[in-house]
N, C-alpha and C. Protein backbone atom coordinates (compact mmCIF):
# COMPACT_ATOMS: atom_id res chain seq x y z
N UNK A 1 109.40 155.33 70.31
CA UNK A 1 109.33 156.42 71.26
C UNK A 1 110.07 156.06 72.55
N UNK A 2 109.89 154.64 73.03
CA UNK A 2 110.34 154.29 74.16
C UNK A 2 111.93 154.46 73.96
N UNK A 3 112.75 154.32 72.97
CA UNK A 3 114.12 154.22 72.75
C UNK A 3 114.76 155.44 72.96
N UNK A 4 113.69 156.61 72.29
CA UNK A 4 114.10 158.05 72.28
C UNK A 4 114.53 158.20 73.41
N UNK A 5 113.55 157.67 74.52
CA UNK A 5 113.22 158.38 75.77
C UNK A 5 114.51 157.78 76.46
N UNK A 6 114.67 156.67 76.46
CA UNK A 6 116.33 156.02 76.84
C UNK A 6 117.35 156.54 76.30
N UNK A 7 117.21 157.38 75.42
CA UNK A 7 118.70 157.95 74.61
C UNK A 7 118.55 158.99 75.36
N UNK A 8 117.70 159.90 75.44
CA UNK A 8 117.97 161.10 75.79
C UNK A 8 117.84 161.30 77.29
N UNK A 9 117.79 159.83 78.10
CA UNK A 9 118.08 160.14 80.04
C UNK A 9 119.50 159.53 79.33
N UNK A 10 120.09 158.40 78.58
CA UNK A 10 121.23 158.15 78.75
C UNK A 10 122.11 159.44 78.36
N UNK A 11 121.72 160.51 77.75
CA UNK A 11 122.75 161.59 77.50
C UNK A 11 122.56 162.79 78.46
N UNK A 12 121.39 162.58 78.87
CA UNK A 12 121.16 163.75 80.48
C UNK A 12 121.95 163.10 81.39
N UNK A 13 121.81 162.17 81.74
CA UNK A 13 122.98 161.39 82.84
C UNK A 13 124.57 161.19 82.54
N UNK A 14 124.76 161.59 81.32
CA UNK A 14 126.20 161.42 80.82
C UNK A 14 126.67 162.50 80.81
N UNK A 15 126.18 163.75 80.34
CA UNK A 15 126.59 165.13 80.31
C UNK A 15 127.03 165.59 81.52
N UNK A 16 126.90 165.13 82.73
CA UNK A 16 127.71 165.55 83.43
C UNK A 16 129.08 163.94 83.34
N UNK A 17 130.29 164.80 83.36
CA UNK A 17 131.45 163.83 83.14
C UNK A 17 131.56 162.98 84.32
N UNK A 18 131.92 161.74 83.91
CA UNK A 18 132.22 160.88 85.39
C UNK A 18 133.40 161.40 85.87
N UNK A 19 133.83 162.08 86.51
CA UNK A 19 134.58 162.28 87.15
C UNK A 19 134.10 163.52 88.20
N UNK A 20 132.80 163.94 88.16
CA UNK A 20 132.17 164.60 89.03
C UNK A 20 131.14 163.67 89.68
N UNK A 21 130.98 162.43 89.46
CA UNK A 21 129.99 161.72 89.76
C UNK A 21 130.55 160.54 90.91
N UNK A 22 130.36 160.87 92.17
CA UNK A 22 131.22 160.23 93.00
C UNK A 22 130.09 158.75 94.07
N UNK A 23 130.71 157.99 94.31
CA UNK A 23 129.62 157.02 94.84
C UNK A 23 130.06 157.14 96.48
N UNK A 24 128.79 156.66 96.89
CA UNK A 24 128.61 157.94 98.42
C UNK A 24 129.45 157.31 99.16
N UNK A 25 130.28 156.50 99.47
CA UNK A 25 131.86 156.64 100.21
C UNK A 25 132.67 157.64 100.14
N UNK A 26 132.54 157.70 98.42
CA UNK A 26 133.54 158.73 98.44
C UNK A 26 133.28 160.06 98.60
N UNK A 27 131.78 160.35 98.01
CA UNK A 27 131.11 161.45 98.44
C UNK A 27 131.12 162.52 99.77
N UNK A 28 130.65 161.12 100.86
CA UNK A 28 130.93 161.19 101.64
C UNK A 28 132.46 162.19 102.12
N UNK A 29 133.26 160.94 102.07
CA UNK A 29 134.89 161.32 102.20
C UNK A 29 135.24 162.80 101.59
N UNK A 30 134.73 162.91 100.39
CA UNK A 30 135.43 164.48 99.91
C UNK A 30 134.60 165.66 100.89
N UNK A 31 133.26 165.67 100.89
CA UNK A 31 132.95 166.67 101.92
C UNK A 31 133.13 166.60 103.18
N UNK A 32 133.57 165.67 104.01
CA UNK A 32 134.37 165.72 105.27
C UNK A 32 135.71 166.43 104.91
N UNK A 33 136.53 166.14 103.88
CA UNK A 33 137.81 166.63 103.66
C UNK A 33 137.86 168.15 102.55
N UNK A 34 137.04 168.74 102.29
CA UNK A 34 136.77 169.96 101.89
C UNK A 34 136.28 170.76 102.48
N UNK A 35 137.34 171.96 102.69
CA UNK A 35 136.77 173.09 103.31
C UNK A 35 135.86 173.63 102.89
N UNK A 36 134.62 174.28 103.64
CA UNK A 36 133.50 174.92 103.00
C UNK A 36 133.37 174.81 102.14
N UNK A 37 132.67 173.19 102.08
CA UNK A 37 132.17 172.32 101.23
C UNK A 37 130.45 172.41 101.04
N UNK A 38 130.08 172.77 99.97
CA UNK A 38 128.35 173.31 100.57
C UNK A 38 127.74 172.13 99.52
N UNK A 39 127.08 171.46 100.66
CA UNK A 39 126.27 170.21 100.09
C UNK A 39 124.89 170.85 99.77
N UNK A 40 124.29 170.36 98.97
CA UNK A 40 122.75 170.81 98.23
C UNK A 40 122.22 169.45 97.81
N UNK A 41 120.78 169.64 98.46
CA UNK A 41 119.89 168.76 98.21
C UNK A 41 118.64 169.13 97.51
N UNK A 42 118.34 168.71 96.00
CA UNK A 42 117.97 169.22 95.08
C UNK A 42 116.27 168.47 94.80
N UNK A 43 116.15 167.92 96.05
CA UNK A 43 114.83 167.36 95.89
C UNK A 43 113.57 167.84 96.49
N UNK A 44 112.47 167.42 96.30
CA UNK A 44 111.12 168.27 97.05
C UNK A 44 111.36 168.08 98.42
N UNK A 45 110.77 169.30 99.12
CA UNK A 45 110.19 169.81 100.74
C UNK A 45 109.91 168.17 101.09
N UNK A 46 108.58 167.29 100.54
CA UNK A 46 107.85 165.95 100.96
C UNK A 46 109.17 165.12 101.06
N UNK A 47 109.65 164.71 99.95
CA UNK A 47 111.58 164.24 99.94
C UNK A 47 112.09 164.05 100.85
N UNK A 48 112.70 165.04 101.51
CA UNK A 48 113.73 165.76 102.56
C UNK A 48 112.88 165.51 103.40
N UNK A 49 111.18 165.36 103.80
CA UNK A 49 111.13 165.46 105.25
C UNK A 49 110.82 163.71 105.95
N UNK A 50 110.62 163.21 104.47
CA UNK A 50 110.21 161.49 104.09
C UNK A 50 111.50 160.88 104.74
N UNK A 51 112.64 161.42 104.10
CA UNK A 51 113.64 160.21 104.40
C UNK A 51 114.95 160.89 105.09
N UNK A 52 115.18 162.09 105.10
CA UNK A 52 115.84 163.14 105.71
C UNK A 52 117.12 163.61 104.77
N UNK A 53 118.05 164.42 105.32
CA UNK A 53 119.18 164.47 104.50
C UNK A 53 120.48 164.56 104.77
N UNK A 54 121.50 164.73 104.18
CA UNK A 54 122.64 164.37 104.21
C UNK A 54 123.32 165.42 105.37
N UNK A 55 123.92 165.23 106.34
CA UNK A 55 124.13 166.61 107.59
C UNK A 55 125.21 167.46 106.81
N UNK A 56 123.86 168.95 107.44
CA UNK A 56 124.99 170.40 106.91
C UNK A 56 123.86 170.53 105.27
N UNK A 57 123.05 169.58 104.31
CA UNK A 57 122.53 169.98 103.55
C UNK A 57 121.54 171.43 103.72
N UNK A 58 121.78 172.26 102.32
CA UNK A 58 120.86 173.02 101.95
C UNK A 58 120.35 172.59 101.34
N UNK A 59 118.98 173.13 101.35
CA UNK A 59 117.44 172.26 100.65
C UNK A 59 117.39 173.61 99.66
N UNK A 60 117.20 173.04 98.08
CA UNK A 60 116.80 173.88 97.46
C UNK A 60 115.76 172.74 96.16
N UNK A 61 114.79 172.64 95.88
CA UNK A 61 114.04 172.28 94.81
C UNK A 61 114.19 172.22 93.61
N UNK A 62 114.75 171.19 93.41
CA UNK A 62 115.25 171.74 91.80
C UNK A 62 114.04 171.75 91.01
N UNK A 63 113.22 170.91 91.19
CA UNK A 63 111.80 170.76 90.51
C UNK A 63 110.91 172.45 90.43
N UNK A 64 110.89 172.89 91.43
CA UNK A 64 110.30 173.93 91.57
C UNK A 64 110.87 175.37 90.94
N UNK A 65 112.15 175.36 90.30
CA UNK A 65 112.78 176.64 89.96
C UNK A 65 113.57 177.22 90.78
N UNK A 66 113.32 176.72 92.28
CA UNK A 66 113.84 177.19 93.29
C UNK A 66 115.47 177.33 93.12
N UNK A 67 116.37 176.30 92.81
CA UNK A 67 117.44 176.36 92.93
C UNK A 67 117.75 176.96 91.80
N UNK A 68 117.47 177.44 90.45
CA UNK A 68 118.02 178.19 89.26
C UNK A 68 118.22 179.80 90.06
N UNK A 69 117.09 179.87 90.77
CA UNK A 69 117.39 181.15 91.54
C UNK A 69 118.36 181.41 92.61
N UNK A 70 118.51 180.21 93.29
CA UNK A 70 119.02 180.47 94.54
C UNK A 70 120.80 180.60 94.17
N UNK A 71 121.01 179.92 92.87
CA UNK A 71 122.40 179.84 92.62
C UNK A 71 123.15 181.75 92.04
N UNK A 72 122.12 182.01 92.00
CA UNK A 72 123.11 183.46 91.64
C UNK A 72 123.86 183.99 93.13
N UNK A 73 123.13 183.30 94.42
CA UNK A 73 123.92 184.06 95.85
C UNK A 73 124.73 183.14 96.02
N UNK A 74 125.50 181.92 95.37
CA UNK A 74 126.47 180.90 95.73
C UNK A 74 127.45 181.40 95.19
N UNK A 75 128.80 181.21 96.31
CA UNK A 75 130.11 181.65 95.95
C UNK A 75 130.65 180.30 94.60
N UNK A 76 131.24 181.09 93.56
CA UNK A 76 131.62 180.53 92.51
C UNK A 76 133.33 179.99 92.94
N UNK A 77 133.72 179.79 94.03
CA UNK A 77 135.11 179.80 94.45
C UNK A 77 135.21 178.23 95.20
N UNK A 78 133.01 178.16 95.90
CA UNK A 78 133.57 176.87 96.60
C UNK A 78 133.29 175.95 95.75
N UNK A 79 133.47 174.63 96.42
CA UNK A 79 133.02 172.84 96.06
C UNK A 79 131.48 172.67 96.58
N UNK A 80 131.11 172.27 95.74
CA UNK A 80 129.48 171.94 95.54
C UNK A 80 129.07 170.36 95.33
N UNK A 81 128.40 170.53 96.49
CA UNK A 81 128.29 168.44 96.49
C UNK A 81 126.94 168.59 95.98
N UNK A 82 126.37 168.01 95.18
CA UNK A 82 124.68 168.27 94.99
C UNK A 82 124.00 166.90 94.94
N UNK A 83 122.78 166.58 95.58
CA UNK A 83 122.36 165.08 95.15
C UNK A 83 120.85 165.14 95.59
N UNK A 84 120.09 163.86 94.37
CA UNK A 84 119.01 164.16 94.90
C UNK A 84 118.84 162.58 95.01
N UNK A 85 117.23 162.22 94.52
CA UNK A 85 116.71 160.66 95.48
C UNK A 85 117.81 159.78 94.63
N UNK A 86 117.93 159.72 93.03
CA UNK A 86 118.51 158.61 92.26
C UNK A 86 119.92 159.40 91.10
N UNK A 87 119.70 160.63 91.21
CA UNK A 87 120.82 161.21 90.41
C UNK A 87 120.75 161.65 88.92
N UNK A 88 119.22 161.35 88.95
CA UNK A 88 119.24 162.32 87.68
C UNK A 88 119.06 164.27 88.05
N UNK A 89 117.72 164.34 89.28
CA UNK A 89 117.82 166.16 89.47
C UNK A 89 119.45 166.30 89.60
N UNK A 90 120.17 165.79 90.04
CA UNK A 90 121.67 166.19 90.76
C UNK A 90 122.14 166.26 89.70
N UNK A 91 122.10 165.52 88.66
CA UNK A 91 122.96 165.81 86.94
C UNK A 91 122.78 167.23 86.29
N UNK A 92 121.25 166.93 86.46
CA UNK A 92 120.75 168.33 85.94
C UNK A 92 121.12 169.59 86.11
N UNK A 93 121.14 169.66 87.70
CA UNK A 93 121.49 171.06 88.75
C UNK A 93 123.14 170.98 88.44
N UNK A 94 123.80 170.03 88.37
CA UNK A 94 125.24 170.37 88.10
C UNK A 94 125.43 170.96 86.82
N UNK A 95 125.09 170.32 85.86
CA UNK A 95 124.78 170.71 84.12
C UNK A 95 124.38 172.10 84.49
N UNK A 96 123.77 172.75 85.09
CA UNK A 96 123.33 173.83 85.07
C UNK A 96 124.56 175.27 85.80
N UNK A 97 124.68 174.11 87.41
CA UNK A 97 125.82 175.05 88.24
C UNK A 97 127.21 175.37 86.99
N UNK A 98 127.51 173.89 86.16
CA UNK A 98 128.76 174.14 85.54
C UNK A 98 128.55 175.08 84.57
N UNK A 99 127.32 175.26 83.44
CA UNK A 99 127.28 176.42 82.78
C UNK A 99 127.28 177.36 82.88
N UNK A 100 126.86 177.91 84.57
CA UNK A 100 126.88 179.39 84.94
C UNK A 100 128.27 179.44 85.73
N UNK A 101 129.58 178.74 85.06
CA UNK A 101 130.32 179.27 85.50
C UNK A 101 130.94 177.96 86.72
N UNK A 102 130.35 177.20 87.62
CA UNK A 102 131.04 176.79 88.69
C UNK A 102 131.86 175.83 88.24
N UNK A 103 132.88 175.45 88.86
CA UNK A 103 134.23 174.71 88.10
C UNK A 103 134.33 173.00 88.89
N UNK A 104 133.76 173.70 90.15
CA UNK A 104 133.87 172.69 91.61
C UNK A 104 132.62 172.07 92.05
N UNK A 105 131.93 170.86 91.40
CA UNK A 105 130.61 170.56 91.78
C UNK A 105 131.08 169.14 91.30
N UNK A 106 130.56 168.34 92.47
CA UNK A 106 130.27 166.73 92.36
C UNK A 106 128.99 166.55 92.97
N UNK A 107 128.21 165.10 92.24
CA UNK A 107 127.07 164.72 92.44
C UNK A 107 127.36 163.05 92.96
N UNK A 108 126.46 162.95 93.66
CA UNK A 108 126.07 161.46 94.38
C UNK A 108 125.33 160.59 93.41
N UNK A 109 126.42 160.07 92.73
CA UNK A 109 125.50 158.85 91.94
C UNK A 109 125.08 157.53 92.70
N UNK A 110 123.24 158.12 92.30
CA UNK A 110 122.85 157.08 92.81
C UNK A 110 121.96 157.28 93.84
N UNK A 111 121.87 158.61 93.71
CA UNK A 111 121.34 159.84 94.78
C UNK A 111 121.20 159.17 96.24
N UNK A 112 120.27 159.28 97.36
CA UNK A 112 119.96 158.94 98.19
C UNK A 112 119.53 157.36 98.49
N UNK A 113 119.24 156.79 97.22
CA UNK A 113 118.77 155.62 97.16
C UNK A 113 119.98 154.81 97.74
N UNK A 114 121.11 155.47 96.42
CA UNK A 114 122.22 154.51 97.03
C UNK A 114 123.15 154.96 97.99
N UNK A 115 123.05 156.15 98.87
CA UNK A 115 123.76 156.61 100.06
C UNK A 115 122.83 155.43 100.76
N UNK A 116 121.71 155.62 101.32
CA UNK A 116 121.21 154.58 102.37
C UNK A 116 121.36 152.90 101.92
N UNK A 117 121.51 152.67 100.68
CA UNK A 117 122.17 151.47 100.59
C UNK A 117 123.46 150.72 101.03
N UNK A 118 124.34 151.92 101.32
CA UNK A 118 125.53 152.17 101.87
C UNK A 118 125.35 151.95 103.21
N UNK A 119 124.42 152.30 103.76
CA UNK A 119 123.86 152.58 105.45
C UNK A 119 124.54 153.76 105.66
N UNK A 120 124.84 155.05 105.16
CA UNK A 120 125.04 156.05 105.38
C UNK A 120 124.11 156.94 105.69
N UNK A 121 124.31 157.53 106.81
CA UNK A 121 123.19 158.71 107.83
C UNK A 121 122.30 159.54 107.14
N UNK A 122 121.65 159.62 107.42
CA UNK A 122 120.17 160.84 107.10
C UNK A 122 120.20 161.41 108.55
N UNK A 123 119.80 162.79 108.29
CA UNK A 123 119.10 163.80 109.53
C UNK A 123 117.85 163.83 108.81
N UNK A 124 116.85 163.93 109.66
CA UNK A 124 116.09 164.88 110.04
C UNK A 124 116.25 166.25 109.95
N UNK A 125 115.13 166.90 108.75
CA UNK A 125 115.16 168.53 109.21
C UNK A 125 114.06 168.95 110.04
């Protein structure tokens, strides 16, 4: 059972292609250098207020359903940074943004854990 359970996060974490999966330098770097670049932070309300988030993030829950909804009012034209604590919600929510269509979405591998490993900034919301 335990093996299953490793096959099937190793193919939830793979399904999104590495080449949307950026490590937070570069993360970083592309949403400074993308115009209306809309970063999303896909983790719980407690999350976001624990350790803070990435500046300019929208908070949407991926846990809660919240963000399956919120994505029908997102323009399908921009770049979508999405990340949550370790990078599996952020796989997920991309797996999801790319099936309904979005073309332009990268995730923070390594979620937040490894942005502040970096010593890269958190706000406060």
């Amino acid at each position: 059972m335990k093996r299953l359970i490793g096959l099937f996060l190793v193919v939830v974490v793979c399904s999104c292609s590495d080449s949307n999966s950026l490590k937070p330098q570069e993360f970083q770097h592309r949403i400074a250098s993308t115009p209306d670049a809309v970063v999303i932070d896909v983790r719980t309300p407690k999350e976001t207020y624990t350790t803070g988030i990435i500046e300019g993030a929208l908070v949407s829950d991926y846990k809660s359903g919240e963000f399956a909804t919120s994505i029908a009012e997102f323009d399908k034209s921009k770049t979508y940074f999405v990340y949550c604590a370790s990078g599996m919600r952020s796989s997920e929510a991309a797996n999801l943004l790319t099936k309904e269509g979005f073309e332009k979405v990268f995730i923070l591998d390594g979620g937040t854990k490894a942005w502040e490993k970096e010593e890269l900034p958190l706000v406060q919301r």
